[in-house]
PDB file of N, CA and C in Angstrom:
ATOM      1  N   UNK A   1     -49.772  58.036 -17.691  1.00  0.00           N
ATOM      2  CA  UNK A   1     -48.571  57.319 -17.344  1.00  0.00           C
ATOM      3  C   UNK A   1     -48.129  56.529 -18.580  1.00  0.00           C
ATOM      4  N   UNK A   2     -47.063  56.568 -18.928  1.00  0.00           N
ATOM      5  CA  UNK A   2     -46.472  56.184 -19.775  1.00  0.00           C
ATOM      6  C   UNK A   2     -45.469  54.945 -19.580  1.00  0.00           C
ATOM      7  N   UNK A   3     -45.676  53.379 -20.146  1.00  0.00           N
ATOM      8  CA  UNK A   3     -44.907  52.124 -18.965  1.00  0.00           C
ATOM      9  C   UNK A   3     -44.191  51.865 -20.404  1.00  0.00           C
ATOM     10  N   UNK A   4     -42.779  51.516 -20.203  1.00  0.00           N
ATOM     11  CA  UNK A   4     -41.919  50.982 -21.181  1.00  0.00           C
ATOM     12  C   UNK A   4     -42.183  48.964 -21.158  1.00  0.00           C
ATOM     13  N   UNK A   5     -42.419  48.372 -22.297  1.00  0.00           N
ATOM     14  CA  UNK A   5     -42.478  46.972 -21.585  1.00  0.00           C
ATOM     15  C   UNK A   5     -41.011  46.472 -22.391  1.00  0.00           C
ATOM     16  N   UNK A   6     -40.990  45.088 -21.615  1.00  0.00           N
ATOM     17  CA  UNK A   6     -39.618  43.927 -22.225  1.00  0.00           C
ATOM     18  C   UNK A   6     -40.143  42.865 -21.660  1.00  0.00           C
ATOM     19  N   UNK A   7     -40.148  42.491 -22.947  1.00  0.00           N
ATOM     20  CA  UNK A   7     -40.423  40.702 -22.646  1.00  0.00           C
ATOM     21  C   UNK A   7     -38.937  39.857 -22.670  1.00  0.00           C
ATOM     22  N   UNK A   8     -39.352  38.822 -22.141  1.00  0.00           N
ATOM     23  CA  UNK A   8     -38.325  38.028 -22.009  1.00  0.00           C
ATOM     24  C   UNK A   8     -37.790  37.253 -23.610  1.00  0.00           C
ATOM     25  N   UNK A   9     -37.241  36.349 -23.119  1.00  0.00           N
ATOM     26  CA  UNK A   9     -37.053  35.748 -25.194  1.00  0.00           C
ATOM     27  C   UNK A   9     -37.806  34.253 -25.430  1.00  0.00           C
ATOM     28  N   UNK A  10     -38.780  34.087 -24.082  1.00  0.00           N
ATOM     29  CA  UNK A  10     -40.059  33.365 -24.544  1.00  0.00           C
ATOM     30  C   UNK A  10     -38.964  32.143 -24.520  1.00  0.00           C
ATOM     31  N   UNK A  11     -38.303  31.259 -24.196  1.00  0.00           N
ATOM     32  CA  UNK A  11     -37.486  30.100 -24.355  1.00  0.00           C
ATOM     33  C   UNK A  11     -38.374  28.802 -24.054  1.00  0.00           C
ATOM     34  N   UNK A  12     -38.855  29.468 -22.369  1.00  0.00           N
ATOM     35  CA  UNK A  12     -39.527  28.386 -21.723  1.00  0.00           C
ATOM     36  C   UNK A  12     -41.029  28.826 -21.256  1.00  0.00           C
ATOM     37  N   UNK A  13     -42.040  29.320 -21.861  1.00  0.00           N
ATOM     38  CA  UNK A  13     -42.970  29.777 -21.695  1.00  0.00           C
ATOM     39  C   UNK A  13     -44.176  29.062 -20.864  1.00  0.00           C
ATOM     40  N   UNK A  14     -44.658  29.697 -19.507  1.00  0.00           N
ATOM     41  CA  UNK A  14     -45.565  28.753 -18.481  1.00  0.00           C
ATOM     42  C   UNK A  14     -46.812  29.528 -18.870  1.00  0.00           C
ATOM     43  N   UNK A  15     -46.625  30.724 -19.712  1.00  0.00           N
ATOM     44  CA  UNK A  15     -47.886  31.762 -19.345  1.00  0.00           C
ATOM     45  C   UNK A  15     -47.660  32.700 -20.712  1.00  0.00           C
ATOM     46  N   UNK A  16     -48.947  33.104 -21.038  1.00  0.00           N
ATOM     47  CA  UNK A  16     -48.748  33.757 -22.322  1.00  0.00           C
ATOM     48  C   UNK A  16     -48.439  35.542 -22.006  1.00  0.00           C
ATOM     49  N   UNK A  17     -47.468  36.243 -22.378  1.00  0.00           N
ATOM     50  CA  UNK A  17     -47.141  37.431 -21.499  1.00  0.00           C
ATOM     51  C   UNK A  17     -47.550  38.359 -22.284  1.00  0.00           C
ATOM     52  N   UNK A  18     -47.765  38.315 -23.927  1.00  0.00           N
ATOM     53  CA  UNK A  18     -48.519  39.241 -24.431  1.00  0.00           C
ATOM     54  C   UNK A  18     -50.069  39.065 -24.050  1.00  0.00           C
ATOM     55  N   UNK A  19     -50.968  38.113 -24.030  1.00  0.00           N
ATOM     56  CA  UNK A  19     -52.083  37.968 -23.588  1.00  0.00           C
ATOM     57  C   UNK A  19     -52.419  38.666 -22.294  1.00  0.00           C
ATOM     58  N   UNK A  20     -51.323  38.500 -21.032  1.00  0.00           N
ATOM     59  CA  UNK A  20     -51.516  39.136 -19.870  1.00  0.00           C
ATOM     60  C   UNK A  20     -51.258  40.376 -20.161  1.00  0.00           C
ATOM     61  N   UNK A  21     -50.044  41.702 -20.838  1.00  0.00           N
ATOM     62  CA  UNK A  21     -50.533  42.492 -21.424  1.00  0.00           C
ATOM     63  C   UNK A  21     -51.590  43.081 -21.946  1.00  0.00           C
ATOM     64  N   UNK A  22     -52.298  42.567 -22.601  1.00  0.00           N
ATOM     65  CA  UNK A  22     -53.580  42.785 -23.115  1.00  0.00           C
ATOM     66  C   UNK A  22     -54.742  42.935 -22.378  1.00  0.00           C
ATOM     67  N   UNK A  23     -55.016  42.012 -21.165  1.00  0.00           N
ATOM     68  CA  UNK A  23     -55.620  42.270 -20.268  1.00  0.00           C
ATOM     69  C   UNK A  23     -55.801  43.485 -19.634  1.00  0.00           C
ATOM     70  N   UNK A  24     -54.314  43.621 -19.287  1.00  0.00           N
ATOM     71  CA  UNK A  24     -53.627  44.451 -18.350  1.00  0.00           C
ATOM     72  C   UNK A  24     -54.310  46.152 -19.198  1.00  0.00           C
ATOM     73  N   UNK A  25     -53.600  45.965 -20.075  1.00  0.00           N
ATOM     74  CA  UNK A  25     -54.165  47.215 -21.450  1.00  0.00           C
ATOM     75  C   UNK A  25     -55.637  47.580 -20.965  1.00  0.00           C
ATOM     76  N   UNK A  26     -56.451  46.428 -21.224  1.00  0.00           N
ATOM     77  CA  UNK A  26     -57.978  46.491 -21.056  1.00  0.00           C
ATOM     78  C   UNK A  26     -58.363  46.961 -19.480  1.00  0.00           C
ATOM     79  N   UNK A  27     -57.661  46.526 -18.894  1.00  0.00           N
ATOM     80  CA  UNK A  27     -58.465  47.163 -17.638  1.00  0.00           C
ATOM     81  C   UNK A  27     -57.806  48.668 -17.149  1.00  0.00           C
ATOM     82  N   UNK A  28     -56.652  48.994 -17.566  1.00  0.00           N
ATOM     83  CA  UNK A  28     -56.508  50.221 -17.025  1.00  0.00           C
ATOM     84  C   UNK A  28     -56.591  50.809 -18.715  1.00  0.00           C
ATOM     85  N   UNK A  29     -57.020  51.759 -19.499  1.00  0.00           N
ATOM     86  CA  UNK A  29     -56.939  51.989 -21.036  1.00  0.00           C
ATOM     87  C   UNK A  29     -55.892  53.832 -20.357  1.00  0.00           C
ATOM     88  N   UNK A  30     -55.629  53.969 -19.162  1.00  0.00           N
ATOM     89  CA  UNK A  30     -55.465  55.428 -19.086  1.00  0.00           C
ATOM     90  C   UNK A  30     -53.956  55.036 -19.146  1.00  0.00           C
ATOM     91  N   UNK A  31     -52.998  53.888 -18.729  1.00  0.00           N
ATOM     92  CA  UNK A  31     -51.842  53.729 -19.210  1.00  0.00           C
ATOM     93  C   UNK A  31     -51.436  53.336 -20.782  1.00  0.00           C
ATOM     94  N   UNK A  32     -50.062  54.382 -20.920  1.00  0.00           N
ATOM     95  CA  UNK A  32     -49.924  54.002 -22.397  1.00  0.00           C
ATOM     96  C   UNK A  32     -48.717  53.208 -22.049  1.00  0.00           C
ATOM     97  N   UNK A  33     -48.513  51.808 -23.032  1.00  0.00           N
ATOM     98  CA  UNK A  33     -47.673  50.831 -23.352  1.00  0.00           C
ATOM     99  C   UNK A  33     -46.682  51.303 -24.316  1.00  0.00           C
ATOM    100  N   UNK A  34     -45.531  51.127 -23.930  1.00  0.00           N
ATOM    101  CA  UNK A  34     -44.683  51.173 -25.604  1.00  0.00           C
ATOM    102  C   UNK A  34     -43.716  50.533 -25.004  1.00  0.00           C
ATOM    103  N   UNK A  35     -43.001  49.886 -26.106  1.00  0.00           N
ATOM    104  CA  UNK A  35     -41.659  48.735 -26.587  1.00  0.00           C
ATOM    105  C   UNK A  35     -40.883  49.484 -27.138  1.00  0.00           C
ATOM    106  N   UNK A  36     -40.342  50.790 -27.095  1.00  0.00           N
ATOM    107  CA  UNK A  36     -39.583  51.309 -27.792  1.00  0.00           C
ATOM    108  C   UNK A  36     -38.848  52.158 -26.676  1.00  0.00           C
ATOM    109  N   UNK A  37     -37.510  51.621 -26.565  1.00  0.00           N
ATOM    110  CA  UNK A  37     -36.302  51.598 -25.622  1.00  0.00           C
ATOM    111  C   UNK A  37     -35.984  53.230 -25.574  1.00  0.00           C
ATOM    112  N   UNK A  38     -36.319  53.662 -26.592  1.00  0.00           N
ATOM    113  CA  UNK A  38     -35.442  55.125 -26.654  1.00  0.00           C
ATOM    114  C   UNK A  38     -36.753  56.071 -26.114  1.00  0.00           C
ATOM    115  N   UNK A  39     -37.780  55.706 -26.344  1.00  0.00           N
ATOM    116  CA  UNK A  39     -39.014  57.052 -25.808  1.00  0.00           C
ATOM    117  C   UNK A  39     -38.817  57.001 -24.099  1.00  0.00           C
ATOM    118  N   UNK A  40     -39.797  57.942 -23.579  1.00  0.00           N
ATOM    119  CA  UNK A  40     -39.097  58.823 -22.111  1.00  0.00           C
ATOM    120  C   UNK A  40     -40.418  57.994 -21.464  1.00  0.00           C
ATOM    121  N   UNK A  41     -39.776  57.086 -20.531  1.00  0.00           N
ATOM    122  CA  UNK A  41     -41.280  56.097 -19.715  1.00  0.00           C
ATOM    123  C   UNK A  41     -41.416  56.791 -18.070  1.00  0.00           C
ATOM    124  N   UNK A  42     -42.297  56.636 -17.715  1.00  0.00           N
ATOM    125  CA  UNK A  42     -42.521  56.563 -16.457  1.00  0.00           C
ATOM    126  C   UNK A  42     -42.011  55.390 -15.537  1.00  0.00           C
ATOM    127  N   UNK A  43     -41.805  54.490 -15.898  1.00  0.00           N
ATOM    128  CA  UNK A  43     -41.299  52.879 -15.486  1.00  0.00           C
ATOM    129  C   UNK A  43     -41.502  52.312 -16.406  1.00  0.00           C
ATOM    130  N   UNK A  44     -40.930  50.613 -16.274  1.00  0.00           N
ATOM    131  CA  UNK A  44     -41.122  49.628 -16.577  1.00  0.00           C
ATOM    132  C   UNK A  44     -41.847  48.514 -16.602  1.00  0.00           C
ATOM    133  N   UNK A  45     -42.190  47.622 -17.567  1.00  0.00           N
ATOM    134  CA  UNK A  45     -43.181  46.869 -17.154  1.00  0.00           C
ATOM    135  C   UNK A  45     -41.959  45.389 -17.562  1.00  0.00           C
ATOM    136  N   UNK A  46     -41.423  44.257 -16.865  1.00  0.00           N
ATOM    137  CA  UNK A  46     -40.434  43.621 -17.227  1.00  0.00           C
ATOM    138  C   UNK A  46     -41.410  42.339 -17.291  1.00  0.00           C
ATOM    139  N   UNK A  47     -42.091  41.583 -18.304  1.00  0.00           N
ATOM    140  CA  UNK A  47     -42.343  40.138 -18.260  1.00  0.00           C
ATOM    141  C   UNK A  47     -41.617  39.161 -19.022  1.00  0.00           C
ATOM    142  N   UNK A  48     -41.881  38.257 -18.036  1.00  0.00           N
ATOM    143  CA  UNK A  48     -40.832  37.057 -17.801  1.00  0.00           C
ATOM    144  C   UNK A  48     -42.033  35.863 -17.789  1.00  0.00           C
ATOM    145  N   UNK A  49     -42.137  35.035 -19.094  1.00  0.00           N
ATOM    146  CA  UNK A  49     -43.101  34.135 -19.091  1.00  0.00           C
ATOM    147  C   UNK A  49     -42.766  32.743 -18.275  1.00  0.00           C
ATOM    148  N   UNK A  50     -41.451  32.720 -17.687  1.00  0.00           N
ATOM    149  CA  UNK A  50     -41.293  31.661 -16.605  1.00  0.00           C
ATOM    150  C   UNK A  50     -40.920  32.041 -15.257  1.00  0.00           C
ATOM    151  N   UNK A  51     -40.681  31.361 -14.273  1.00  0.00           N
ATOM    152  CA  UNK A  51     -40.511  31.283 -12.820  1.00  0.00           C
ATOM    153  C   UNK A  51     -38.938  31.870 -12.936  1.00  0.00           C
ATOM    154  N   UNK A  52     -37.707  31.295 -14.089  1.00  0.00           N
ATOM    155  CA  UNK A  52     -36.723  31.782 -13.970  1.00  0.00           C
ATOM    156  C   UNK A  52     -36.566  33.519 -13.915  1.00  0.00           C
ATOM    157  N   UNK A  53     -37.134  33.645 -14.854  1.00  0.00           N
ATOM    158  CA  UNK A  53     -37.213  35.506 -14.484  1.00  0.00           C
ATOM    159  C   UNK A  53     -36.144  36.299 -15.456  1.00  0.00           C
ATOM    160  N   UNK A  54     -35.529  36.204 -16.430  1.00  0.00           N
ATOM    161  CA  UNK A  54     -34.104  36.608 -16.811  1.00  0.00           C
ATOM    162  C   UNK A  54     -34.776  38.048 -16.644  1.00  0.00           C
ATOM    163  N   UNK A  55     -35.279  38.615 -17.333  1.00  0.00           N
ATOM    164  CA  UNK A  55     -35.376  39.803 -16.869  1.00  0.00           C
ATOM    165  C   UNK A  55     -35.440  40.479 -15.626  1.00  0.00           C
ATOM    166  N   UNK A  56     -34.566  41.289 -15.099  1.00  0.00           N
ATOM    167  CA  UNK A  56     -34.123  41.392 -13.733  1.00  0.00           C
ATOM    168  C   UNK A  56     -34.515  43.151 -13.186  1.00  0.00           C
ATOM    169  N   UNK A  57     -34.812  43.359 -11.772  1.00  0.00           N
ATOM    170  CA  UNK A  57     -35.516  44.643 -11.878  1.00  0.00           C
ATOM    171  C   UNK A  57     -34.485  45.754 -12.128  1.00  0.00           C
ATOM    172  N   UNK A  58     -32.916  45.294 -11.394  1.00  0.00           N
ATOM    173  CA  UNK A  58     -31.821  46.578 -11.845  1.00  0.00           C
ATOM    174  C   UNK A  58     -31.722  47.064 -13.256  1.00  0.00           C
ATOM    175  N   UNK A  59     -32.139  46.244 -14.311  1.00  0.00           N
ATOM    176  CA  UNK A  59     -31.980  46.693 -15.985  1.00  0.00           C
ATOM    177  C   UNK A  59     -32.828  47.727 -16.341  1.00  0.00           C
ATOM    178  N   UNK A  60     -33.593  48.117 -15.819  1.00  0.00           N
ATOM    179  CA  UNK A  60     -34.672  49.053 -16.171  1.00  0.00           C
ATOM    180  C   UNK A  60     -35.510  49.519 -14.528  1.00  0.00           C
ATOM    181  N   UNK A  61     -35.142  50.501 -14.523  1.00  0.00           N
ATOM    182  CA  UNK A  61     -35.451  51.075 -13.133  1.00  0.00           C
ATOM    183  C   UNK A  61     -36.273  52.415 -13.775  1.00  0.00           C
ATOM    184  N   UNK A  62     -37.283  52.861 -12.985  1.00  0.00           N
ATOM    185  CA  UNK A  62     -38.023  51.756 -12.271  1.00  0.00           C
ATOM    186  C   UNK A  62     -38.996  50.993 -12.733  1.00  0.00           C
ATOM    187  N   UNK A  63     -39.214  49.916 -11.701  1.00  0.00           N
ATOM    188  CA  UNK A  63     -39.857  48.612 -12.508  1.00  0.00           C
ATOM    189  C   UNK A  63     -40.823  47.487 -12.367  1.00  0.00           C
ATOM    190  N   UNK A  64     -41.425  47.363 -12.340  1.00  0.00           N
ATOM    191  CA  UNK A  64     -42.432  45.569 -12.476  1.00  0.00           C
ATOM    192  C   UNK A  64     -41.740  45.078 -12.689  1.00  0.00           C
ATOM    193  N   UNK A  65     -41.478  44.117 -11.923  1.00  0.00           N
ATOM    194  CA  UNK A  65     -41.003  42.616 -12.287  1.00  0.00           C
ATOM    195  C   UNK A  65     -42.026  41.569 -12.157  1.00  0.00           C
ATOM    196  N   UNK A  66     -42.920  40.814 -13.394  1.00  0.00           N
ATOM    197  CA  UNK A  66     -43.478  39.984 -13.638  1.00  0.00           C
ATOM    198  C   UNK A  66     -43.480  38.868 -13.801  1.00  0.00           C
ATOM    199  N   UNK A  67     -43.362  37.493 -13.844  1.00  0.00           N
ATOM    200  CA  UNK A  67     -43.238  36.140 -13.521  1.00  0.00           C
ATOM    201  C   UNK A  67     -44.875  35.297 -14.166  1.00  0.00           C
ATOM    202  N   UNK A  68     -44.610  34.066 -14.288  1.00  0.00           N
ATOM    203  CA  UNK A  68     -46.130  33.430 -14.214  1.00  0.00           C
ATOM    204  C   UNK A  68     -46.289  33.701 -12.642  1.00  0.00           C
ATOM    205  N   UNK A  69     -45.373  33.463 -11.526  1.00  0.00           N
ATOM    206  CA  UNK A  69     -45.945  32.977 -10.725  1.00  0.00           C
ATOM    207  C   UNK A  69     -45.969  34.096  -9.473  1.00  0.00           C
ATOM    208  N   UNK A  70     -45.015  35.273  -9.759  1.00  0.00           N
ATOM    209  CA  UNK A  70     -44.690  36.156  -8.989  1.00  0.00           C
ATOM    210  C   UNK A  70     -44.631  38.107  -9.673  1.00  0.00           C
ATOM    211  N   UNK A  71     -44.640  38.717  -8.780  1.00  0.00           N
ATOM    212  CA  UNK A  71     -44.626  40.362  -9.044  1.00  0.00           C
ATOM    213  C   UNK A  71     -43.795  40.803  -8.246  1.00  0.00           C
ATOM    214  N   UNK A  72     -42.646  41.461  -8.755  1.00  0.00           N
ATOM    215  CA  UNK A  72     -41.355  41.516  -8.000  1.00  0.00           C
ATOM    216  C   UNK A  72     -41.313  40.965  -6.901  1.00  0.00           C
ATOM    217  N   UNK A  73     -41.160  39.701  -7.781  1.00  0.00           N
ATOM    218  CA  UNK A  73     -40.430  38.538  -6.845  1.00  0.00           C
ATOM    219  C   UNK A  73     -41.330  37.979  -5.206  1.00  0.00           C
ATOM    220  N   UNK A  74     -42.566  38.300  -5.412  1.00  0.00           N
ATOM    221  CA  UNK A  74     -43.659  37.610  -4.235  1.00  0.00           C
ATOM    222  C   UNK A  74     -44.590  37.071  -5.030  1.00  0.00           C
ATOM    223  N   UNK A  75     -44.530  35.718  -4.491  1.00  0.00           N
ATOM    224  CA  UNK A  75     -45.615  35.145  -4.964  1.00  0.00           C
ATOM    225  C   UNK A  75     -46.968  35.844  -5.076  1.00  0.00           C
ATOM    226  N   UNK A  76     -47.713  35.126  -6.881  1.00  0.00           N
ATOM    227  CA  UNK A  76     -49.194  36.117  -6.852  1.00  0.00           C
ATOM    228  C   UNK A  76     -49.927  34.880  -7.582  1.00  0.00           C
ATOM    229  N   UNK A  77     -51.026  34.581  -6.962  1.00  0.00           N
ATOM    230  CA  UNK A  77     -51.872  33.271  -8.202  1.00  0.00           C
ATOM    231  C   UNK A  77     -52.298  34.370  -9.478  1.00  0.00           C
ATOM    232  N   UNK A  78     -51.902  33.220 -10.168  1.00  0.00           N
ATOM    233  CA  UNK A  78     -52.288  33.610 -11.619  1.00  0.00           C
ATOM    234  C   UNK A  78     -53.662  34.517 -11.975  1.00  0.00           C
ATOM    235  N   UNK A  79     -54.699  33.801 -11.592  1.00  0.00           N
ATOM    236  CA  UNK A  79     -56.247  34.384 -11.216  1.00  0.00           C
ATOM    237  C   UNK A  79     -55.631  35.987 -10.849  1.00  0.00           C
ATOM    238  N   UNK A  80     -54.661  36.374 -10.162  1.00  0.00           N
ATOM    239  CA  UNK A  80     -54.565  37.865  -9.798  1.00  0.00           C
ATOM    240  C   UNK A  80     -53.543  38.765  -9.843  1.00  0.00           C
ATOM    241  N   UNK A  81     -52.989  38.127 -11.354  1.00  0.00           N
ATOM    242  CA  UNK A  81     -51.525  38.751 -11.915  1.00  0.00           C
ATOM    243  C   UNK A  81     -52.468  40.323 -12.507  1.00  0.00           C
ATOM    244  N   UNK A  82     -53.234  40.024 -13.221  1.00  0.00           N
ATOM    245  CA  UNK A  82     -53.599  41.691 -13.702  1.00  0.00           C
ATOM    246  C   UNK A  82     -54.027  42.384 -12.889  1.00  0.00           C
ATOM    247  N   UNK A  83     -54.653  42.149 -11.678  1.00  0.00           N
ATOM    248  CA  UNK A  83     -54.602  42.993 -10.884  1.00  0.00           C
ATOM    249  C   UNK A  83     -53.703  43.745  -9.931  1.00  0.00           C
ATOM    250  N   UNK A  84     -53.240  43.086  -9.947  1.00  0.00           N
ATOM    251  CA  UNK A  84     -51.401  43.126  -9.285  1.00  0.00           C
ATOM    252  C   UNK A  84     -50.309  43.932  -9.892  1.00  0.00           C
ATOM    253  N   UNK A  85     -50.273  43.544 -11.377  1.00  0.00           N
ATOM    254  CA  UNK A  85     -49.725  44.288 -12.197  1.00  0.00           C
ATOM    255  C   UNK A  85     -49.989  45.528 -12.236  1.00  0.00           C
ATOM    256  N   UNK A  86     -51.437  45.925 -11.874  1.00  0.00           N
ATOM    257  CA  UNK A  86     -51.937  47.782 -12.257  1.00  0.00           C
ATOM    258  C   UNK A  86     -51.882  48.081 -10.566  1.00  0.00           C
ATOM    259  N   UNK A  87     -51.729  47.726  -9.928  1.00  0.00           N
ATOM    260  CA  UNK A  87     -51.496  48.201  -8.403  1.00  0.00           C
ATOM    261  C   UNK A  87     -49.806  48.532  -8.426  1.00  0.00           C
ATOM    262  N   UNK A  88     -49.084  47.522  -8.806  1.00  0.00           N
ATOM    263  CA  UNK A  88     -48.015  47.301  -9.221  1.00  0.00           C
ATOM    264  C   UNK A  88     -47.199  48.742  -9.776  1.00  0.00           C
ATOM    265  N   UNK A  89     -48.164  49.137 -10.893  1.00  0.00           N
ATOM    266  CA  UNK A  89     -47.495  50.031 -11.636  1.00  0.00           C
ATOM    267  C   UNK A  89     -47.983  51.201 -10.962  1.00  0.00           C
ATOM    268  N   UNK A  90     -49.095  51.207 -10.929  1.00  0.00           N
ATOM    269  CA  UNK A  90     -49.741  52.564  -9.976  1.00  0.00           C
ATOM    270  C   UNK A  90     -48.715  53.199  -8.456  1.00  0.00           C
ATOM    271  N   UNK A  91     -47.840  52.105  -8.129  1.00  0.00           N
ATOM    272  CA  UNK A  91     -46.969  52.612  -6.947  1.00  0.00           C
ATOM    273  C   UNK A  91     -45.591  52.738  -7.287  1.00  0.00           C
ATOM    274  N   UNK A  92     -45.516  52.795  -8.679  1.00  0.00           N
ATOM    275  CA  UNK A  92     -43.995  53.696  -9.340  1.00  0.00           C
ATOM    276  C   UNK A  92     -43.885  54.621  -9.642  1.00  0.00           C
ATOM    277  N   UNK A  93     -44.951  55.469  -9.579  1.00  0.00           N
ATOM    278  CA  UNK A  93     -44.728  56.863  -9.922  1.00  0.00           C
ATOM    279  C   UNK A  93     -45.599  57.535  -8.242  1.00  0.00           C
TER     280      UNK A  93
END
């Protein structure tokens, strides 16, 4: 599976979103990551290092929507954003 990511522009940062990436990387290694808009993704991975969210799920379909505090848009404690995230992505394709 192949996940396109976009980060937000980091303004107001509650949570470090490349770090949760990285995690995320580490526990599943069978998804590949890329930041490059023009290659052919399976979905999206959209993080948003605050509660505001600018990154929105219609811009990139289909998609994760990530938050400190939420995964498209339902609340998730922090303790269980990476797990969430690979369940998350695992039900877009």
């Amino acid at each position: 599976m192949v996940i396109g990511v976009k980060f937000c522009g980091n303004c107001n940062p509650y949570i470090d979103m490349r770090a949760l990436l990285s995690e995320v990387q580490k526990s599943d290694p069978s998804i590949v990551f890329c930041m490059d808009e023009s290659q052919k993704v399976d979905g999206w991975l959209l993080l948003n290092a605050c509660p505001t969210g600018c990154l929105k799920k219609g811009e990139f379909i289909p998609s994760v929507v990530v938050t400190n505090e939420s995964i498209n848009y339902w609340p998730v404690e922090k303790e269980k954003l990476v797990d969430y995230v690979l369940q998350s992505l695992q039900h877009l394709i």
